[in-house]
Protein backbone atom coordinates (compact mmCIF):
# COMPACT_ATOMS: atom_id res chain seq x y z
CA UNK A 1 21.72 -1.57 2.95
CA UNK A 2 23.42 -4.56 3.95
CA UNK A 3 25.20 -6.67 1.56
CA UNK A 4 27.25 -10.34 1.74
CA UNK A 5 25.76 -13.29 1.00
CA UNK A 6 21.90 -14.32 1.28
CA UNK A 7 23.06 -16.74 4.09
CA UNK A 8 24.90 -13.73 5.95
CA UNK A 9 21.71 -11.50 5.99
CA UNK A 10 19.85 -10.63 8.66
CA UNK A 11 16.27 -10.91 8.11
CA UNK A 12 13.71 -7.89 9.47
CA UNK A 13 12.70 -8.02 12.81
CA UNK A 14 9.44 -9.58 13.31
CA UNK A 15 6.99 -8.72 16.32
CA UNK A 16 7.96 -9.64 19.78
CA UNK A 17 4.18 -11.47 20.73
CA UNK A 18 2.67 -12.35 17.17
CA UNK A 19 -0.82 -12.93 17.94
CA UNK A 20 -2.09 -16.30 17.94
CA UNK A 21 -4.91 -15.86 16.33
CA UNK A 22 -2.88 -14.54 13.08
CA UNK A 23 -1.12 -17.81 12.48
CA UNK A 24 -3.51 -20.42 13.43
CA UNK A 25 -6.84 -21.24 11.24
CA UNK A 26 -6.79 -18.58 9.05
CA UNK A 27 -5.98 -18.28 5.34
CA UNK A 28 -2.87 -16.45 3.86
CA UNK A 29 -3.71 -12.86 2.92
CA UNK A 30 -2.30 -13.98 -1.25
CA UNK A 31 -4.95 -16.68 -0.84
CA UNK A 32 -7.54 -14.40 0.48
CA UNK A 33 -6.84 -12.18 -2.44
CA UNK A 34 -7.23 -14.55 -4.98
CA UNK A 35 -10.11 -15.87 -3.60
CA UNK A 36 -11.61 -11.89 -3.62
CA UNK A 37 -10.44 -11.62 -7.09
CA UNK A 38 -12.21 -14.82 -8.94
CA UNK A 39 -15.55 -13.97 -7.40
CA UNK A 40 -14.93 -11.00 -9.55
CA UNK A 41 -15.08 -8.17 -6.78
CA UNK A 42 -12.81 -6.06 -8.80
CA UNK A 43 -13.21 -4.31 -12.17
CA UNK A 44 -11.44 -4.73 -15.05
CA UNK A 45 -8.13 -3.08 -15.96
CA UNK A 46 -7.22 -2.05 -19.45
CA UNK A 47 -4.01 -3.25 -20.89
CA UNK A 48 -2.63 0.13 -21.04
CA UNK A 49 -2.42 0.25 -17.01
CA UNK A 50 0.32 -2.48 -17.21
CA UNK A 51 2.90 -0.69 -20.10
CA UNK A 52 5.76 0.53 -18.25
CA UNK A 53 7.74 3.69 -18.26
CA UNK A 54 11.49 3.80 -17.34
CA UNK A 55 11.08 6.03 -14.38
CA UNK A 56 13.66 6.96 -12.05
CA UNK A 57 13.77 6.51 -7.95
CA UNK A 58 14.84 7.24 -4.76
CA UNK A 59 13.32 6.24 -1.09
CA UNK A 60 12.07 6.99 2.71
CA UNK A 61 9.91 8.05 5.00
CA UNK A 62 10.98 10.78 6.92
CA UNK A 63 11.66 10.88 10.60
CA UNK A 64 8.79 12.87 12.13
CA UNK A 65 8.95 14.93 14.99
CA UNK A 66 8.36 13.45 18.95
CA UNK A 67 4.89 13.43 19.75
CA UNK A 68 3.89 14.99 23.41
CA UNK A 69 2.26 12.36 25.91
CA UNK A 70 -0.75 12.91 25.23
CA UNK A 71 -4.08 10.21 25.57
CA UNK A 72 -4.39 7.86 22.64
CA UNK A 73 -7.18 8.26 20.57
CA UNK A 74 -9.94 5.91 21.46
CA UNK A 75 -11.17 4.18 18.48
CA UNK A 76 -14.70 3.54 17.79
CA UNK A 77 -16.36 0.53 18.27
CA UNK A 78 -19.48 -1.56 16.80
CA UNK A 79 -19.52 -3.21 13.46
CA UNK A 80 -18.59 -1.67 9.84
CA UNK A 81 -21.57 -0.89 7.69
CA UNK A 82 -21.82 -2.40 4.39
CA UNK A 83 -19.62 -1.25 1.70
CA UNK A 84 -20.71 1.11 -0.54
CA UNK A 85 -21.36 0.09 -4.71
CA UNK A 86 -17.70 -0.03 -6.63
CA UNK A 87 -17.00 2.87 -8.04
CA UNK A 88 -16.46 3.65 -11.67
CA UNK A 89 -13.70 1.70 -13.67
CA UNK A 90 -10.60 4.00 -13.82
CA UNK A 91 -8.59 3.45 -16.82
CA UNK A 92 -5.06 4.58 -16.25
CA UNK A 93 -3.20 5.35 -19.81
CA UNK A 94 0.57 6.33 -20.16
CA UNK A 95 1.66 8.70 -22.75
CA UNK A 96 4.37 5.87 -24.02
CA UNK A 97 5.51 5.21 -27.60
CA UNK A 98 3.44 1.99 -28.65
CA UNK A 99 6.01 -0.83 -29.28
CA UNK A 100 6.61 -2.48 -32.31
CA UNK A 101 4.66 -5.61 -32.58
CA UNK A 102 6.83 -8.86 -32.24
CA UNK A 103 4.93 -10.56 -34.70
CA UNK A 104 3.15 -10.51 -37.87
CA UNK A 105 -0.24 -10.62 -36.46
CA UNK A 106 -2.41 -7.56 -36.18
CA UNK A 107 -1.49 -5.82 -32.48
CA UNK A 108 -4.82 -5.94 -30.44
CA UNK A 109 -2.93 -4.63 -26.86
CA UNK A 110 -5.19 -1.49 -27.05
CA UNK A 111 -8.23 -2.82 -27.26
CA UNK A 112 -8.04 -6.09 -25.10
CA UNK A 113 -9.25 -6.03 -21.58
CA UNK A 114 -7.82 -7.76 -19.17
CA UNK A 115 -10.08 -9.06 -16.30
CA UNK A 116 -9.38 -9.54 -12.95
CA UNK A 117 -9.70 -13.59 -12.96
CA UNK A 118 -8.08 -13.52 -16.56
CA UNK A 119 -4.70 -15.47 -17.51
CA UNK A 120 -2.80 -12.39 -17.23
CA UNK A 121 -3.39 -11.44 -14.01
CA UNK A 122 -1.54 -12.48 -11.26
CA UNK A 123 -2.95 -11.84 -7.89
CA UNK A 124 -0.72 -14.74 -5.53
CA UNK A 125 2.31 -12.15 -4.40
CA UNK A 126 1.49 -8.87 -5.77
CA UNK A 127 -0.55 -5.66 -4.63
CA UNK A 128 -2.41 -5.90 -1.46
CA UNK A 129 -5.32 -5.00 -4.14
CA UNK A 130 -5.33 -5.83 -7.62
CA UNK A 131 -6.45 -2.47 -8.81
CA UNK A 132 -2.76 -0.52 -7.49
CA UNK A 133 -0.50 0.68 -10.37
CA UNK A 134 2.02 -2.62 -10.55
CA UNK A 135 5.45 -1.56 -8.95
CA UNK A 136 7.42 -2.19 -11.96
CA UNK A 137 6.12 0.87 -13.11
CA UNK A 138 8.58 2.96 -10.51
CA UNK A 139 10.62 0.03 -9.01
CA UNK A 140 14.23 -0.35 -10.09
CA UNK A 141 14.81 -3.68 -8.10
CA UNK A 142 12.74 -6.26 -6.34
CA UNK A 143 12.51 -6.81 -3.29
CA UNK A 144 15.37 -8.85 -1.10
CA UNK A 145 13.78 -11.68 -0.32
CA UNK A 146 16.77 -13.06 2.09
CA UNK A 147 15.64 -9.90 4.46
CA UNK A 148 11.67 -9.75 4.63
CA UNK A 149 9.46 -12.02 6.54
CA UNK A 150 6.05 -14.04 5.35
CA UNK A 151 2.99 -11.92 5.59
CA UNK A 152 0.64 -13.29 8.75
CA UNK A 153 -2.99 -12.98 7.92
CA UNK A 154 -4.53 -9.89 7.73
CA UNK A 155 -5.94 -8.44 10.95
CA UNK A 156 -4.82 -4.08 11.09
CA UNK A 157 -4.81 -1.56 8.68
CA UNK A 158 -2.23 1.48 9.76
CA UNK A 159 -2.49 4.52 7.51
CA UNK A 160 0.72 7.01 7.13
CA UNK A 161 2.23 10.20 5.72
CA UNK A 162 5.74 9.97 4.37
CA UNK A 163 6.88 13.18 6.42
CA UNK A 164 9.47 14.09 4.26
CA UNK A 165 10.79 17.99 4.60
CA UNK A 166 10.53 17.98 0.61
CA UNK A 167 7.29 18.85 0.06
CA UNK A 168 5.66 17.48 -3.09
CA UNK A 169 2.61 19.60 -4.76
CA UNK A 170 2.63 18.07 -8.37
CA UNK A 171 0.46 15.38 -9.39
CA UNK A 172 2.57 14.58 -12.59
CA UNK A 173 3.16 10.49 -12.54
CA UNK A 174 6.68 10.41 -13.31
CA UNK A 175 6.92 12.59 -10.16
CA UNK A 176 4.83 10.30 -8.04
CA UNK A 177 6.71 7.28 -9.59
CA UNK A 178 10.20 8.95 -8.61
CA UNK A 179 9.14 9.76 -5.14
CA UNK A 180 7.92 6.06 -4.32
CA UNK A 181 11.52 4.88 -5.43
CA UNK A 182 12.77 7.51 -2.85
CA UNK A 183 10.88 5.61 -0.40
CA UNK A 184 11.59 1.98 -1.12
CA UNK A 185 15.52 3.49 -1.07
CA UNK A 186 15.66 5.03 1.89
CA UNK A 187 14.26 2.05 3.45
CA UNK A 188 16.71 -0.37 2.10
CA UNK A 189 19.10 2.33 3.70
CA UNK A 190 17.96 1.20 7.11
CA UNK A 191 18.91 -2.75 6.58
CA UNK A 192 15.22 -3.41 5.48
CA UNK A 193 14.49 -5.84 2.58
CA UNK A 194 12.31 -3.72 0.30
CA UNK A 195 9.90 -0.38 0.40
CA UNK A 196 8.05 -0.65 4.02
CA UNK A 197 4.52 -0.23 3.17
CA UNK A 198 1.79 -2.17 0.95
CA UNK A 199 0.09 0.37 -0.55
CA UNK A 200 0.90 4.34 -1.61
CA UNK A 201 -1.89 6.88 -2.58
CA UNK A 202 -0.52 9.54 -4.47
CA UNK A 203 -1.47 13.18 -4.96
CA UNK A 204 -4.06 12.70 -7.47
CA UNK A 205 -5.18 9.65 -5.50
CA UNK A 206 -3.74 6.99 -7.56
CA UNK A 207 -3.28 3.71 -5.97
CA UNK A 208 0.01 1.97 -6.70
CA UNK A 209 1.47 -0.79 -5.08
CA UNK A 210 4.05 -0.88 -2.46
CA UNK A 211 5.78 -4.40 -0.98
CA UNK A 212 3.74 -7.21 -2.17
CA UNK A 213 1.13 -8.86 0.29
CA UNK A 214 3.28 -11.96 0.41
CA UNK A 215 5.74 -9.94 2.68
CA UNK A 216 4.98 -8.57 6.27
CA UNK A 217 5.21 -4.78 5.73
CA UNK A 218 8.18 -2.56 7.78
CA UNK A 219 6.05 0.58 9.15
CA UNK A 220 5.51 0.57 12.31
CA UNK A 221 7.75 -0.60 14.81
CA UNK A 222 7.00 -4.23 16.59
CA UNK A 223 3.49 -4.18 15.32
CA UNK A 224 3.96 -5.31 11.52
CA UNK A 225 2.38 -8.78 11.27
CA UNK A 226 -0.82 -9.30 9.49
CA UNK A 227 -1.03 -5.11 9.62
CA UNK A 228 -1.07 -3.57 6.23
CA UNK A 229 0.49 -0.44 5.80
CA UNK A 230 -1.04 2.37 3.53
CA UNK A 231 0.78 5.49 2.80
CA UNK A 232 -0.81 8.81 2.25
CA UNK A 233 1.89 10.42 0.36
CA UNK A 234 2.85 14.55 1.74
CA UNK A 235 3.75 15.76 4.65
CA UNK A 236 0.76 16.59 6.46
CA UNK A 237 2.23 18.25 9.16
CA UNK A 238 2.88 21.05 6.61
CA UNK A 239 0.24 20.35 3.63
CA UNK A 240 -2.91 19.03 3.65
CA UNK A 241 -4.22 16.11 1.89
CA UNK A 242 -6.27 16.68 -1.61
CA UNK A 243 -9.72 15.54 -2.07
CA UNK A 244 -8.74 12.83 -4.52
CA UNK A 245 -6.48 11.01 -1.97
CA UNK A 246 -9.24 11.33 0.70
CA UNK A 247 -11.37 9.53 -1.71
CA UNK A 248 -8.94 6.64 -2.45
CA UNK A 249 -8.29 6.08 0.82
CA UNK A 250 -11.97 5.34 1.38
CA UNK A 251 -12.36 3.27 -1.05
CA UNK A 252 -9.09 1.23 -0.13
CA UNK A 253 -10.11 1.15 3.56
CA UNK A 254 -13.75 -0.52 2.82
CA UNK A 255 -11.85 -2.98 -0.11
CA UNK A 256 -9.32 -4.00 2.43
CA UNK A 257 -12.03 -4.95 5.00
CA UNK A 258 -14.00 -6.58 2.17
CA UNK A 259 -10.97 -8.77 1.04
CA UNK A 260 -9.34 -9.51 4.29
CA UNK A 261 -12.11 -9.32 7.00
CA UNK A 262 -10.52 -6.81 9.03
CA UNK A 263 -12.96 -5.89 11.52
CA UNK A 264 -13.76 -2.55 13.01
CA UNK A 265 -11.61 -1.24 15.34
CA UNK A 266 -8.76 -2.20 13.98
CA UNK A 267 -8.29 0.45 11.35
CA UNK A 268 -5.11 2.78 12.78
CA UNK A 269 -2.58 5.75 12.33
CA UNK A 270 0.85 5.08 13.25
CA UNK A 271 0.23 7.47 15.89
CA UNK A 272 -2.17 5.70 17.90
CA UNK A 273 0.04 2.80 18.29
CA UNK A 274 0.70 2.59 22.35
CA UNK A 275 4.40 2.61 21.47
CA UNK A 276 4.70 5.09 18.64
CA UNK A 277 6.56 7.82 19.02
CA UNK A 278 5.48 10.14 16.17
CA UNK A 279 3.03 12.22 14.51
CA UNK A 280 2.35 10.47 11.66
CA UNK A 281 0.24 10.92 9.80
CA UNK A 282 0.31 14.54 10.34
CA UNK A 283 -1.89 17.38 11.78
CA UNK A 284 -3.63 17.39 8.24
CA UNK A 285 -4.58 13.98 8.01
CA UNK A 286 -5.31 12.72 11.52
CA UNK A 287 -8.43 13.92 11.52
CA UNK A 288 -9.75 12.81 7.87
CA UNK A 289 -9.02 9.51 9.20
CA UNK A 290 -10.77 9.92 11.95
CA UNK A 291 -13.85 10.79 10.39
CA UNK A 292 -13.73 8.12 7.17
CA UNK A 293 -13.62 5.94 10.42
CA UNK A 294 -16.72 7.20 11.99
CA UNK A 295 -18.55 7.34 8.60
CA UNK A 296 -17.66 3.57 7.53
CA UNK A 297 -18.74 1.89 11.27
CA UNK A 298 -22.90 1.30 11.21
């Protein structure tokens, strides 16, 4: 990680030949957000989902393995078919000591709700959705903002696997939390400003939020504006991913399109990038992709 002065630091690169049509007429992807989330496309979150636990962290992706030339896969074309009906409200609750409360009234944290358009919730600079775990539940710095670029608006989606040699099998959430923080670390390691992609989906397909969708993403080389990046996590050249992940990622695929207007045919792996020089996102996972593609176009 580079240190000195904000003035002395060199910001991420940004892509060589940003398209035009990212940066002219269209609305910032924290704007689209908030315009998703007050026409109430989202369901409510209970309080509990935002009490924090002290979790420790550590970062990266891992460097995969050369992919052979090979053809790129050809990715389908026609138009998306309509989303399916949200599903169910998850609640997320955290086994944490309830806090003392600071003043004499009656404590009413556990039984509030807090809606998506409420006072408390802050969509402008956050998670690329509103329903992701909030970082500061595994983050143990923010990002630095002397180093990452503006987000463009929203045009790709480029799914991942973290390709680490340490395989992770649990599904506890301090584990999950610990191994995001591994990520966001080993990726200030390499001079960039913050954890590289938007979104992670862990092992029992809980969504939790990466870099915030104010900042262009770092995950895949000289194609990061307006593409968000969504990370499977495993390594899927060795594992395989579990059904609950699978799930997620549908559901954050067709809420992605839904909030940003991404159209079809632009939904990736790093893999099929023309320049990409990797397997990512694994054996394992390629092909789930593949097919959540097929099943989502009309």
């Amino acid at each position: 990680m580079q240190t000195g002065s904000s003035s002395s630091l060199q910001r991420e690169p940004s892509d060589p030949s940003p398209d035009p049509l990212r940066t002219q007429g269209m609305v910032s992807p924290a704007e689209m957000l908030a315009s998703a989330v007050q026409r109430g496309e989202f369901a409510t979150v209970s309080r509990r989902a935002f009490v924090g636990l002290s979790l420790a962290l550590a970062a990266c992706a891992g460097t995969a393995k050369p992919l052979a030339k090979r053809p790129l896969a050809k990715l389908p074309q026609g138009e998306w078919a309509p989303p399916p009906e949200p599903a169910p409200q998850v609640v997320f609750s955290a086994p944490v000591a309830k806090p003392e409360p600071a003043t004499t009234e009656p404590a009413k944290a556990d039984a509030q709700q807090v809606t998506a358009t409420g006072p408390q919730f802050n969509p402008i600079g956050e998670a690329a959705l509103p329903w992701a775990k909030p970082r500061f539940l595994w983050a143990k710095a923010p990002p630095i903002k002397a180093l990452v670029n503006p987000m463009l608006p929203v045009t790709t989606i480029t799914v991942h696997h973290d390709g680490l040699d340490q395989l992770i099998w649990s599904t506890d959430q301090r584990a999950m939390a610990e191994r995001i923080e591994r990520y966001r670390v080993g990726h200030l390691a390499r001079g960039w400003g913050d954890i590289g992609y938007h979104l992670v989906i862990d092992r029992s397909g809980v969504l939790w939020q990466g870099r915030s969708i104010r900042w262009q993403g770092a995950h895949v080389k000289n194609h990061n504006e307006g593409n968000i990046g969504v990370l499977v996590m495993g390594n899927f050249e060795e594992q395989k991913p579990t059904a609950a992940q699978i799930q997620t990622l549908r559901r954050v695929i067709v809420d992605l399109r839904r909030v940003y207007g991404v159209r079809e045919g632009q939904l990736y792996t790093h893999r099929e990038w023309p320049d990409a020089d990797t397997l990512c996102p694994g054996r394992n996972l390629q092909p789930r992709v593949s097919t959540l593609r097929h099943q989502l176009r009309a």
